[in-house]
Protein backbone atom coordinates (compact mmCIF):
# COMPACT_ATOMS: atom_id res chain seq x y z
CA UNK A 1 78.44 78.22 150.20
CA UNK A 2 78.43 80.24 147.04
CA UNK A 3 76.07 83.08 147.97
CA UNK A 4 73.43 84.23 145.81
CA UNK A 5 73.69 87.26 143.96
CA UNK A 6 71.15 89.46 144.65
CA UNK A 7 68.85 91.12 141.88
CA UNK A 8 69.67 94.70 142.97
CA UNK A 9 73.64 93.52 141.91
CA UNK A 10 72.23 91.54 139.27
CA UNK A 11 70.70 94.66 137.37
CA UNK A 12 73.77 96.78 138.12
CA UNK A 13 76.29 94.41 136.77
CA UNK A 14 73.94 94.39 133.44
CA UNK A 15 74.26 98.10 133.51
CA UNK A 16 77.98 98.27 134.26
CA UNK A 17 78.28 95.36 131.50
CA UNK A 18 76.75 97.15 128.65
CA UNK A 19 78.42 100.63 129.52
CA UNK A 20 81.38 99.00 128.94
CA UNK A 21 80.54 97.75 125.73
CA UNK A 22 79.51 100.93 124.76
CA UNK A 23 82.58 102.36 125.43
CA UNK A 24 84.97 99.45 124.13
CA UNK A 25 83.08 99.36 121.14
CA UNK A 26 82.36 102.92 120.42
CA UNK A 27 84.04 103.27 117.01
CA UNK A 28 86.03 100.01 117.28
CA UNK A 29 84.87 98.88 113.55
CA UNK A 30 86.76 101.59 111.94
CA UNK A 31 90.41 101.56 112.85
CA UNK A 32 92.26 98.79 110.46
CA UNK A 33 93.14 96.07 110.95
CA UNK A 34 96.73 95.05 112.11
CA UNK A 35 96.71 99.15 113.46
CA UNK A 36 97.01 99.17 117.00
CA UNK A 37 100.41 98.55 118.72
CA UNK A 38 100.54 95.54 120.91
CA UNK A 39 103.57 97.73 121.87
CA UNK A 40 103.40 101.27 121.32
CA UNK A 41 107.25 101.73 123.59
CA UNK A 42 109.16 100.18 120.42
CA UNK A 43 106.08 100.74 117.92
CA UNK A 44 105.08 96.68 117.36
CA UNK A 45 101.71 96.95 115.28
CA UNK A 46 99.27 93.90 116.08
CA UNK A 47 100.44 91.96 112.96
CA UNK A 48 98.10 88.43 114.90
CA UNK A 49 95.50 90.00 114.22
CA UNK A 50 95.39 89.86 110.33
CA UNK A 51 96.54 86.77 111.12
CA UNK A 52 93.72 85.52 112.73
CA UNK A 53 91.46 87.37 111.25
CA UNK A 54 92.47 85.58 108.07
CA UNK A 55 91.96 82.47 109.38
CA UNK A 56 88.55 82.97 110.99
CA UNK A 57 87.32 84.64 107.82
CA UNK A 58 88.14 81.52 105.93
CA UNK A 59 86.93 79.47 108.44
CA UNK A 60 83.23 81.37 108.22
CA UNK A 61 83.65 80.84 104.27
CA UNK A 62 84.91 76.90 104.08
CA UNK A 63 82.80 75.78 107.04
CA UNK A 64 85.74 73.63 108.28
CA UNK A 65 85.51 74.56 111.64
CA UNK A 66 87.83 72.09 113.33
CA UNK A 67 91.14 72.83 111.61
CA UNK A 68 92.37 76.62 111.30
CA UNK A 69 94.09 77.63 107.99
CA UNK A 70 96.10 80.46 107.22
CA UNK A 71 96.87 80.99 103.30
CA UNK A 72 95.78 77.62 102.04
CA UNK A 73 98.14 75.79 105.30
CA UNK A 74 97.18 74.57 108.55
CA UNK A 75 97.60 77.04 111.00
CA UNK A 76 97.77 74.88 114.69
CA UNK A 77 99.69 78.02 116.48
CA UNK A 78 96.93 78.67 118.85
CA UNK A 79 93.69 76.62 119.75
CA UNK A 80 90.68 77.54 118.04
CA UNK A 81 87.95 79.20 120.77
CA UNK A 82 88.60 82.71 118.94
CA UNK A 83 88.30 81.85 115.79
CA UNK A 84 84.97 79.60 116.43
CA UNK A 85 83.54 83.42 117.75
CA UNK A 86 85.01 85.32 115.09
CA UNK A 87 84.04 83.07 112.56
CA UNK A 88 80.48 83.18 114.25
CA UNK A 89 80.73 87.03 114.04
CA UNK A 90 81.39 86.87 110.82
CA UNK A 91 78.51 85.08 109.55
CA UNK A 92 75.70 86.91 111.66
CA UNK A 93 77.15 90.81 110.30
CA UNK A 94 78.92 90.01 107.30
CA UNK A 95 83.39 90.43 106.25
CA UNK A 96 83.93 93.12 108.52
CA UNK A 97 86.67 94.42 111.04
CA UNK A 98 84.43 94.82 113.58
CA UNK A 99 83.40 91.07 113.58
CA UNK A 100 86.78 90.08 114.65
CA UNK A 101 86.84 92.27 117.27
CA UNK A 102 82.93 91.51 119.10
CA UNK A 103 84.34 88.56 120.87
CA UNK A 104 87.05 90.96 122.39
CA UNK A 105 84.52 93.73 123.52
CA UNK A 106 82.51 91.58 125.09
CA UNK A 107 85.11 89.78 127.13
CA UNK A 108 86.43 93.21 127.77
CA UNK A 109 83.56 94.88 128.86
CA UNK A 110 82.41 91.29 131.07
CA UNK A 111 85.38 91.49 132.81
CA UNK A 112 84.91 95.53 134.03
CA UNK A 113 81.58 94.20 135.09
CA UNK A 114 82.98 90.92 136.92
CA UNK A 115 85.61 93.52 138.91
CA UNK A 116 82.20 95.88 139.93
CA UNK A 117 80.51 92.53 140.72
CA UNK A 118 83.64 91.19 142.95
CA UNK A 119 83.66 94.75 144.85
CA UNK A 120 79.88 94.72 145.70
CA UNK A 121 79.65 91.01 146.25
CA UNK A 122 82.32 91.41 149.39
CA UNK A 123 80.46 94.18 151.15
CA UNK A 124 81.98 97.36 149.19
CA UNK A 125 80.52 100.73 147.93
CA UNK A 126 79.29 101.50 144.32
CA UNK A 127 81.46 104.03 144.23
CA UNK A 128 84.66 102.08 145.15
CA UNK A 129 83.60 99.41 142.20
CA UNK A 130 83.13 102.28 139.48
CA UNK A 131 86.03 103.68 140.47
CA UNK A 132 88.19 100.22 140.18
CA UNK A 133 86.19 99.50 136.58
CA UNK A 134 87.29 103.42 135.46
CA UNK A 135 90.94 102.61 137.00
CA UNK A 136 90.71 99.24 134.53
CA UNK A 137 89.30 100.67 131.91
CA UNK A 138 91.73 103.60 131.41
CA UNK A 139 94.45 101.08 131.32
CA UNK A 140 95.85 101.74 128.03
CA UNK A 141 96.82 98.00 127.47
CA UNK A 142 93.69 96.64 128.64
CA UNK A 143 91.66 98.79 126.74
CA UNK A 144 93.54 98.38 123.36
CA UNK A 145 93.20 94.44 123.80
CA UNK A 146 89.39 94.50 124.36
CA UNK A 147 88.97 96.26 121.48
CA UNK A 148 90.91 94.36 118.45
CA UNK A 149 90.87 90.92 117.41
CA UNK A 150 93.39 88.69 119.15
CA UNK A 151 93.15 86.25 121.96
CA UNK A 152 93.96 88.20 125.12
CA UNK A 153 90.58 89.95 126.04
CA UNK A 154 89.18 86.31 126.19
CA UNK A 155 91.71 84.42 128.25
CA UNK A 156 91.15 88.02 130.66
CA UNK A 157 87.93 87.28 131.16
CA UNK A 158 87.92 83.32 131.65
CA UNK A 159 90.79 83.89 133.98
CA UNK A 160 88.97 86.65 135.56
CA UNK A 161 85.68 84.56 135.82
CA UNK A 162 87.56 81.30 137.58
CA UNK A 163 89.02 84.02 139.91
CA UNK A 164 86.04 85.53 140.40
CA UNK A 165 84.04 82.16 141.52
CA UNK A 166 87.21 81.17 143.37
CA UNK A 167 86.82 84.24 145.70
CA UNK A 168 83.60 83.85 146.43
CA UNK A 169 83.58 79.96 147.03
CA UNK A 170 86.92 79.59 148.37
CA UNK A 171 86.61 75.57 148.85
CA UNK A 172 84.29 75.33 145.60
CA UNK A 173 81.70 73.55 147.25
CA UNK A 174 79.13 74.76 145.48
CA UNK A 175 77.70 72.71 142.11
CA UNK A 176 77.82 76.72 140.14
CA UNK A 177 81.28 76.95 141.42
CA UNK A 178 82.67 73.74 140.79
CA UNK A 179 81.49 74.13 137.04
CA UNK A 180 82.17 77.63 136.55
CA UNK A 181 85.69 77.02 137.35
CA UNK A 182 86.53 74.28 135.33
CA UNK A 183 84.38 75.36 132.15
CA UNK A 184 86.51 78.83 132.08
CA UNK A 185 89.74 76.89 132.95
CA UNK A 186 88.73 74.50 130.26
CA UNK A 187 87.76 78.00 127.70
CA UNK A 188 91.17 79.21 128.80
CA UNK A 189 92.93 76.44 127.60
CA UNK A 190 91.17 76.40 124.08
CA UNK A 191 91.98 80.23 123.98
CA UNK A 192 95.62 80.33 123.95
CA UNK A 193 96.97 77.04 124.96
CA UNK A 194 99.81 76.83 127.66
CA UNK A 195 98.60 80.50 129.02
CA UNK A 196 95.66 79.21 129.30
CA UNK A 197 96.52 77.36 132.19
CA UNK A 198 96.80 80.31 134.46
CA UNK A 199 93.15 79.66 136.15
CA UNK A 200 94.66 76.30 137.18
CA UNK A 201 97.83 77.45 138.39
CA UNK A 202 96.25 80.29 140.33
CA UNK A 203 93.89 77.68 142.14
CA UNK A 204 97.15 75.81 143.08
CA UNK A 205 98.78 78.54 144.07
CA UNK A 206 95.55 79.60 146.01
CA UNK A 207 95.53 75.93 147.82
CA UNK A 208 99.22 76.44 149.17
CA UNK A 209 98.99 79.78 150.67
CA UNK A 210 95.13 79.45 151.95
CA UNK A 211 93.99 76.79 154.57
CA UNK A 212 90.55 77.45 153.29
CA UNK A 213 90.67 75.33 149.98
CA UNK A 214 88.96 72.81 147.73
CA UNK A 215 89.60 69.36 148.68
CA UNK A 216 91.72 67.02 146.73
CA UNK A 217 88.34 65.38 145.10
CA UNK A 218 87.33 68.97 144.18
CA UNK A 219 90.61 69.27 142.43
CA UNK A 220 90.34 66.68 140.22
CA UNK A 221 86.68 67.27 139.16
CA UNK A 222 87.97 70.65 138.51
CA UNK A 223 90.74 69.30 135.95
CA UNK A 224 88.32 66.74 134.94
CA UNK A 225 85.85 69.45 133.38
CA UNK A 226 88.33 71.85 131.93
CA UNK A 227 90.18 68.41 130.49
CA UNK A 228 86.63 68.07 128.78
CA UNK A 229 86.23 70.96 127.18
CA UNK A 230 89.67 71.26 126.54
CA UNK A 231 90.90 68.00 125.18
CA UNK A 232 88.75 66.90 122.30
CA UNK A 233 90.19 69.60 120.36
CA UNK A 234 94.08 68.75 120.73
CA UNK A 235 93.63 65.06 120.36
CA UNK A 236 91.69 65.60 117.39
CA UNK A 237 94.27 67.09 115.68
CA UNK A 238 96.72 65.03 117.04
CA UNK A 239 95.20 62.23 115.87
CA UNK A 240 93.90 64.22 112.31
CA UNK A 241 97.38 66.23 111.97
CA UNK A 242 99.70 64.06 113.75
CA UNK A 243 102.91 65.44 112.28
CA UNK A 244 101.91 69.51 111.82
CA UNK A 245 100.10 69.60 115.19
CA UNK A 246 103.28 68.44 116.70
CA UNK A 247 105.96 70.49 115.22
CA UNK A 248 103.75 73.25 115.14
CA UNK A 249 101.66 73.69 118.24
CA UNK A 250 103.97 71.58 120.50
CA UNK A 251 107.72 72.13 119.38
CA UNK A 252 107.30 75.71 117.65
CA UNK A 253 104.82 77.42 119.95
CA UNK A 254 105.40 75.66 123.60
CA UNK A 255 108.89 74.50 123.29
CA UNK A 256 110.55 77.19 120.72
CA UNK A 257 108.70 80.24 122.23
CA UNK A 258 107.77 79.14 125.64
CA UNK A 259 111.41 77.58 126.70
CA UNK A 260 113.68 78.40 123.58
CA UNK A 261 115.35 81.08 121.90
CA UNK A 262 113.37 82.77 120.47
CA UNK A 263 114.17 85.62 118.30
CA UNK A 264 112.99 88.99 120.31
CA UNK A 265 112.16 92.42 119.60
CA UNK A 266 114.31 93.91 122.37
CA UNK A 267 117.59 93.51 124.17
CA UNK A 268 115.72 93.90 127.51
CA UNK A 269 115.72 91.76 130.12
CA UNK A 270 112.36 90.05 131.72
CA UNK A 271 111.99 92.23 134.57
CA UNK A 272 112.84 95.71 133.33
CA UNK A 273 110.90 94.74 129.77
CA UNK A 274 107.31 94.36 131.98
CA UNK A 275 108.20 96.99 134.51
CA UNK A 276 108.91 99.33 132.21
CA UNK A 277 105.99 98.79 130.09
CA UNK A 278 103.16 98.59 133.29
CA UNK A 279 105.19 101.90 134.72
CA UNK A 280 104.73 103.65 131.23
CA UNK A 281 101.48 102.39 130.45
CA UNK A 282 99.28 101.81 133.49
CA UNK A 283 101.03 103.55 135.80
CA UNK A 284 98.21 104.77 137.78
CA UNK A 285 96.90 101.60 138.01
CA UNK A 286 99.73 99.90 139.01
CA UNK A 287 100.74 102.74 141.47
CA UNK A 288 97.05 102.46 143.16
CA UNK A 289 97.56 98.54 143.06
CA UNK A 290 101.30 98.70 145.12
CA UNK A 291 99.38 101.16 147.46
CA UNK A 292 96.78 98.81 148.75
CA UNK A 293 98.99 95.88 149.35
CA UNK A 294 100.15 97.79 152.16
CA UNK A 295 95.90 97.43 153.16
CA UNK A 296 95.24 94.29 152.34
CA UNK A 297 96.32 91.40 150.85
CA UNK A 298 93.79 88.90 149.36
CA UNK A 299 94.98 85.65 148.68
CA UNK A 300 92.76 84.91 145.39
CA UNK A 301 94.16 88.47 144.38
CA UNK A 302 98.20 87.42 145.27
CA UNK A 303 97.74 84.41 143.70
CA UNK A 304 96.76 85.56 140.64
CA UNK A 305 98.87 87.96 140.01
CA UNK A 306 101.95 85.45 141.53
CA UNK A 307 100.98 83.17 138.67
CA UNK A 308 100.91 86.00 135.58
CA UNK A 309 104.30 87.51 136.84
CA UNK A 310 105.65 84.72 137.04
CA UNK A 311 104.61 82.89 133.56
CA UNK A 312 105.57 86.49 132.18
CA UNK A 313 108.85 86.35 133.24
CA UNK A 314 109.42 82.59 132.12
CA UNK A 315 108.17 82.74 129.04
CA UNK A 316 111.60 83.43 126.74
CA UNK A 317 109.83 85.68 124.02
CA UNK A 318 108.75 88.61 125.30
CA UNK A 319 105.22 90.41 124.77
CA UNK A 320 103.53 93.14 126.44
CA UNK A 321 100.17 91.17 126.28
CA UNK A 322 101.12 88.65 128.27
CA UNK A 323 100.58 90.95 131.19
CA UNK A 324 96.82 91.55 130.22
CA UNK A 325 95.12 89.08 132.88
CA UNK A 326 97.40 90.41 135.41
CA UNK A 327 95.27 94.14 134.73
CA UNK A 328 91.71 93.10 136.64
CA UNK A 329 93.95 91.71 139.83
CA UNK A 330 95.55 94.95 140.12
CA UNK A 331 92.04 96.80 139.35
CA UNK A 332 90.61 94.88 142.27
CA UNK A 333 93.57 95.43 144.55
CA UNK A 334 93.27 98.92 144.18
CA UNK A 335 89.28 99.30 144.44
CA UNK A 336 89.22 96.87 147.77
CA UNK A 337 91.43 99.20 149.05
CA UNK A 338 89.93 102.56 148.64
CA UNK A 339 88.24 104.11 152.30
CA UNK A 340 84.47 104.55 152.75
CA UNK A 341 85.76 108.30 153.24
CA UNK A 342 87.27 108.73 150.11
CA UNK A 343 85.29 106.80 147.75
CA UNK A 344 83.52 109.41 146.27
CA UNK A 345 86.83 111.33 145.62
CA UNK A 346 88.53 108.17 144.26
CA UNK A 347 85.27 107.68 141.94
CA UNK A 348 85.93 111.36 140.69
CA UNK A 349 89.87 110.86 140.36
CA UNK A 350 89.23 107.53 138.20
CA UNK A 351 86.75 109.44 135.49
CA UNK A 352 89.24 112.62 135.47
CA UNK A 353 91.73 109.73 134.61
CA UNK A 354 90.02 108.26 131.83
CA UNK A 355 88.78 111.41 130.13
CA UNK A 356 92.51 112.92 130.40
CA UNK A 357 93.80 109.17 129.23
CA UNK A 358 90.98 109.56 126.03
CA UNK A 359 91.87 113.11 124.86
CA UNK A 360 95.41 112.13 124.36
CA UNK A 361 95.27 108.76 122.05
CA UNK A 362 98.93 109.46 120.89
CA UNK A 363 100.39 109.27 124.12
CA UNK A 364 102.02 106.08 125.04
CA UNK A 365 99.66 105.74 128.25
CA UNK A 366 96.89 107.60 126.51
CA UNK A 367 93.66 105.47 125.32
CA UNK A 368 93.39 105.45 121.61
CA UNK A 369 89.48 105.13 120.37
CA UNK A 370 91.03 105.72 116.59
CA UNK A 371 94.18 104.03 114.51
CA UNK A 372 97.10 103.59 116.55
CA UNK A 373 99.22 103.70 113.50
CA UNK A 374 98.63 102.77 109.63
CA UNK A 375 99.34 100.87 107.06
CA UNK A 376 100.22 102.38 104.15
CA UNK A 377 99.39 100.03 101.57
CA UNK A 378 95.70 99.49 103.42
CA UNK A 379 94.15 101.93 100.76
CA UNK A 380 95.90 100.43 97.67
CA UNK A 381 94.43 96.54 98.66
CA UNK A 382 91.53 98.05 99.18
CA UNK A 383 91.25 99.03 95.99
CA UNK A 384 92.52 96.37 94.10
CA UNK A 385 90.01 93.78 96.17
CA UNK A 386 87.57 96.28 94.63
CA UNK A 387 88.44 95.22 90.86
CA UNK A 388 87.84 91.60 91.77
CA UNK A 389 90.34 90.52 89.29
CA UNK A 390 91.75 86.64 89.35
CA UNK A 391 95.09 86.86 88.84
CA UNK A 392 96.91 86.43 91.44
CA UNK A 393 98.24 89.01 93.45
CA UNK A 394 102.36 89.30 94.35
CA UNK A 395 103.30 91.98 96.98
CA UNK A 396 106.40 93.48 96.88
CA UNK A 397 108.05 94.52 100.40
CA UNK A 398 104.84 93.81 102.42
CA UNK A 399 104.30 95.86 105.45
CA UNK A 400 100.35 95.51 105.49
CA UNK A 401 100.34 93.41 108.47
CA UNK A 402 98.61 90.46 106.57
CA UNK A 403 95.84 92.81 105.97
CA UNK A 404 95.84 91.54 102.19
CA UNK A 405 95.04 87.56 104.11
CA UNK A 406 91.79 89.35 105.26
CA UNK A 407 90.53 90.19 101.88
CA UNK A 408 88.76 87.92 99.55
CA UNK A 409 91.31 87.68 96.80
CA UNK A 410 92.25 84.49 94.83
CA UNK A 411 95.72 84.57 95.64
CA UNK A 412 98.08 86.23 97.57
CA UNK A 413 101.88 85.74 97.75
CA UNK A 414 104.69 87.85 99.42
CA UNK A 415 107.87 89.00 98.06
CA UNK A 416 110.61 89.78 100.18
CA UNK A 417 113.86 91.07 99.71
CA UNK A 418 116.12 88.57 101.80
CA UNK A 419 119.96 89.35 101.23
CA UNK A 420 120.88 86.46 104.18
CA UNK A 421 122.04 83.08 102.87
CA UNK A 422 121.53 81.25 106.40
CA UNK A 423 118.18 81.24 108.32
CA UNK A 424 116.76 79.69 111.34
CA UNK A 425 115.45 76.28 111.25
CA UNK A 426 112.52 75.78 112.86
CA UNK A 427 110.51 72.14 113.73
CA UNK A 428 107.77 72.99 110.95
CA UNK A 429 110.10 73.91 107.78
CA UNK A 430 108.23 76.00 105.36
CA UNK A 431 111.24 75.92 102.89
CA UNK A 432 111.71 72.13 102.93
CA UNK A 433 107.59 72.48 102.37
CA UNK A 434 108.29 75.13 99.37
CA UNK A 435 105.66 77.10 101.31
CA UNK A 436 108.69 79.97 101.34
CA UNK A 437 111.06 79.34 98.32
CA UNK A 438 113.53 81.03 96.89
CA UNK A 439 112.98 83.81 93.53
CA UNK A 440 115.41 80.92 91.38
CA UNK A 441 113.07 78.51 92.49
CA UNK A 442 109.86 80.56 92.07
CA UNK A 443 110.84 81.17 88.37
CA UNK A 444 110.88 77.45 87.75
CA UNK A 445 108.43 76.21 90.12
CA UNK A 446 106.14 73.77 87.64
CA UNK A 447 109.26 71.83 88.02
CA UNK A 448 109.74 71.94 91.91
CA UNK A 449 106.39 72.04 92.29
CA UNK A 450 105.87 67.60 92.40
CA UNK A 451 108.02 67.43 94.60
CA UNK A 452 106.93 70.33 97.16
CA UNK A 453 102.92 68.38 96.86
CA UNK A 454 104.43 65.47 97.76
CA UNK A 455 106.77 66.88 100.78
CA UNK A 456 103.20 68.35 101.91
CA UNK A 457 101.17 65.35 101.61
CA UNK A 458 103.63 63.42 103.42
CA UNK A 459 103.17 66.35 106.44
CA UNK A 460 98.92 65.61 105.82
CA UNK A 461 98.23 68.70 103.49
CA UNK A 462 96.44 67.06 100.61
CA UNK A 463 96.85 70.16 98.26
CA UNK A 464 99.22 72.41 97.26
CA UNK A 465 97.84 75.67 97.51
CA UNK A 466 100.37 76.97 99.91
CA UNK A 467 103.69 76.60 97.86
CA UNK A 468 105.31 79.62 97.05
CA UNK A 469 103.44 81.86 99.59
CA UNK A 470 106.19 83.22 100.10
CA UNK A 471 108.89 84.46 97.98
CA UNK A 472 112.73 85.27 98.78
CA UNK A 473 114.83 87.72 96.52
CA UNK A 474 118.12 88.40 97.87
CA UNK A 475 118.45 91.66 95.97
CA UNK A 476 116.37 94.43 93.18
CA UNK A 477 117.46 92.23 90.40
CA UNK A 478 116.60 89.36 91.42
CA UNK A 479 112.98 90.71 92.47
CA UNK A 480 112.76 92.31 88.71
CA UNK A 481 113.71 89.09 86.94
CA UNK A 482 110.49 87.65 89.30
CA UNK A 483 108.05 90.66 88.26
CA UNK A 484 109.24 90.33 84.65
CA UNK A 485 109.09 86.70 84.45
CA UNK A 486 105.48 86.50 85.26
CA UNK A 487 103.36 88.89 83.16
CA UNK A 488 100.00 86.73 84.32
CA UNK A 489 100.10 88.04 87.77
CA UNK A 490 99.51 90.63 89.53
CA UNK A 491 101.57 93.11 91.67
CA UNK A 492 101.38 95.54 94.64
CA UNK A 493 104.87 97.33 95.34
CA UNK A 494 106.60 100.09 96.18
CA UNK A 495 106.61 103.17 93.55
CA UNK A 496 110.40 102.52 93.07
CA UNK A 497 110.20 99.41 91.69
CA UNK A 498 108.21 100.56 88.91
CA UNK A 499 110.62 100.10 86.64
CA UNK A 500 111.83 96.72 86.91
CA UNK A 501 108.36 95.97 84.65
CA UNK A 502 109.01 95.36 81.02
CA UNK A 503 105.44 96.18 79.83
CA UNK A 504 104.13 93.45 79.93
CA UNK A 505 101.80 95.15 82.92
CA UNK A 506 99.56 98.40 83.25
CA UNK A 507 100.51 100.60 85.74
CA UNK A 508 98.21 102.31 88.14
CA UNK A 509 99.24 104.30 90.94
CA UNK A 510 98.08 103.48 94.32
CA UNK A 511 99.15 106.65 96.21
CA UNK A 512 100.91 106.42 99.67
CA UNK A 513 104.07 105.24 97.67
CA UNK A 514 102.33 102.01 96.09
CA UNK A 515 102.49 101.40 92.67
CA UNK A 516 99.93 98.25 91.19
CA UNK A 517 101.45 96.49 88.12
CA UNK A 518 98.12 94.93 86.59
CA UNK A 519 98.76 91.88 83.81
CA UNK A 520 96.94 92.68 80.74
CA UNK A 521 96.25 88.66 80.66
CA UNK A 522 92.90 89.36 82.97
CA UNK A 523 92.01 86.01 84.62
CA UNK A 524 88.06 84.95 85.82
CA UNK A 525 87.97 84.85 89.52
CA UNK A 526 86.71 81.61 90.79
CA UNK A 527 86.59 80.15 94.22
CA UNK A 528 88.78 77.76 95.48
């Protein structure tokens, strides 16, 4: 049966719970965002989350809460359960970084407090748990992701939660089990799609290695529920967004990414790209982790981490995040592990840890409660948001991230210096859309431009809004003949291409190398 928790556990969880949040969120509002490194071996700054962010901040503002936009497009990469919190966020404190990031500190600092919870629950010491929640928290990649906007503190905790009631109702007998599994199965799902399944495929990993299992009827209620939550969603848009949804979400995301080719970051291969990133990392962690296998081996615990490994090291593109909701298994294998005799000393190992981990943020394993990196155009959006102009706004050789996407402006397109004459093809074309188009065909796009609306309604998008949101110049002249040819809007770009302006704007420096070209033909701001 699914025991009760006691309310001596009860009120220590709280208290575990909300000293976590203070410590995820302890200054979380005021790095940027887009700032931290997803991968801080090869430097890869967490570009999704400007991109989500956009689209939950427009999702707060337009009230469409069913279909996720990016830049005036449908945006059906990921399922929506992050945005719906963001967006919530959002409207309860106001346009703010930190907003994106509340759903993450929460499901950060609930699943330190489901690891203390696990510990107790099967008989263990306090000390043992606080040491396993210090080991967890000091992990640099865990702690990163629970503190910044994207969708891998969430699907850490839901898988963490099934796992959870899974270990202590092995057969799911219970009515709370039954429910809790499938709801954060079904949550998992409508966090990050395909990955989402890895509550499910633990469990059937779980029912092969265990003779103490749910029964086949259990099973299917189990899919039943997280089908429930799940479904409505995707079929929705299938049925709403027919063509995007599918080229999008099911041929781009799970068959391009998942299965395909995708175009990767590094030459490494799957195996020595995650071990070399856990060893550098979390390699306390993982070390303590390796250790108590050799103690015990808990089949919720081997499960779990059989399933992340192994989806890690299918998936084709490779990302260092994927590994998150492998970070609480190896927390608990090394906190079930620790002796009676040393608990105490483990406790005081684990805080030495995390202090030495905080007071060097710049180290690759090192926790970072400030800016991993920045952007250096951050300051010079910033203060052209502030002049709440309506033209709108061309960036020259973006490298903000999408930060610019998070602010309220009018308009924002993206110029990008593109010498190439071939490029990938993917299932969604945003060139055959006239979403990305060429600087020839920006210059004369009032004639294009029919045809690109009608391309888009024919793939659902009713307006054309998105055309030319991006813009391709294969070289500097080609990019001047774009900034000359359009003296209504405005620019952001680098200090060297200053002079490709004929006059026709003002020119304000922006510091940090920026240089804002402002038309002299000031438009009224109006909202979409």
């Amino acid at each position: 049966m699914y025991a009760t928790i006691s309310p001596v556990l009860r009120g220590s969880t709280i208290f575990v719970f909300l000293a976590a949040v203070a410590v995820l969120g302890w200054d979380a509002g005021k790095p940027g965002i887009a700032t931290a490194y997803v991968d801080p071996i090869v430097k890869i700054q967490a570009q999704d989350e400007g991109y989500y962010g956009s689209i939950s901040f427009e999702m707060a503002k337009s009230g469409d809460w069913l279909t996720p936009r990016f830049l005036d497009r449908y945006a059906l990469t990921k399922p929506p359960l992050l945005y719906w919190l963001q967006a919530t966020a959002v409207k309860v404190i106001g346009r703010k970084p930190i907003a994106l990031r509340i759903p993450s500190i929460l499901a950060g600092a609930a699943t330190v407090a489901i690891v203390y919870a696990w510990l107790l629950g099967e008989g263990g010491l306090v000390t043992a748990a606080l040491a396993a929640c210090l080991l967890l928290l000091s992990s640099h990649l865990f702690f990163v992701v629970s503190r910044i906007g994207l969708t891998d503190a969430l699907l850490t905790f839901e898988t963490s939660l099934a796992m959870f009631t899974l270990a202590r109702d092995p057969q799911l007998k219970s009515r709370v089990g039954l429910w809790t599994f499938g709801l954060a199965s079904g949550a998992a799902i409508l966090t990050k799609g395909i990955a989402g399944l890895f509550p499910l495929l633990a469990l059937a990993v779980f029912c092969a290695i265990s003779k103490k299992r749910p029964r086949w009827v259990r099973l299917a209620q189990i899919v039943s529920i997280s089908a429930a939550i799940a479904a409505p969603w995707h079929l929705y848009e299938l049925w709403r967004h027919t063509r995007w949804f599918w080229a999008e979400y099911v041929v781009s995301e799970l068959v391009t990414h998942a299965v395909g080719s995708p175009p990767q970051s590094t030459q490494e291969s799957q195996a020595g790209y995650y071990l070399k990133r856990l060893a550098l990392l979390d390699a306390p962690l993982l070390a303590a982790a390796v250790a108590a296998l050799f103690r015990n081996r808990p089949r919720v615990l081997i499960a779990w981490t059989v399933v992340v490994l192994a989806a890690a090291m299918s998936f084709e593109y490779r990302n260092t995040t994927y590994t998150a909701p492998l970070l609480p298994a190896l927390a608990l294998l090394a906190g079930g592990a620790i002796p009676a005799r040393w608990s105490r000393w483990a406790l005081a190992a684990a805080a030495v840890l995390f202090v030495g981990k905080a007071m060097a943020p710049a180290e690759t394993w090192g926790i970072p409660f400030g800016a991993e990196s920045m952007i250096p155009a951050e300051q010079a959006l910033d203060r052209y948001a502030s002049l709440k102009r309506g033209n709108e706004l061309i960036i020259g050789r973006p490298d903000d991230g999408f930060y610019s996407a998070c602010l309220d402006l009018p308009r924002v397109r993206y110029l990008y210096l593109d010498p190439s004459t071939e490029r990938r093809r993917y299932a969604l074309d945003f060139e055959e859309l006239g979403i990305t188009v060429t600087a020839a065909d920006f210059d004369r796009l009032p004639e294009l431009k029919p045809a690109f609306e009608q391309r888009l309604r024919d793939w659902g998008l009713e307006r054309g809004d998105p055309i030319a949101t991006v813009i391709l110049a294969r070289d500097m002249e080609q990019a001047g003949a774009v900034i000359r040819a359009h003296p209504e809007a405005d620019f952001l770009l680098p200090a060297t291409w200053a002079e490709q302006d004929n006059g026709a704007h003002s020119a304000v420096d922006a510091g940090s190398g920026w240089i804002l070209l402002l038309s002299r033909q000031i438009l009224q701001k109006s909202a979409k």
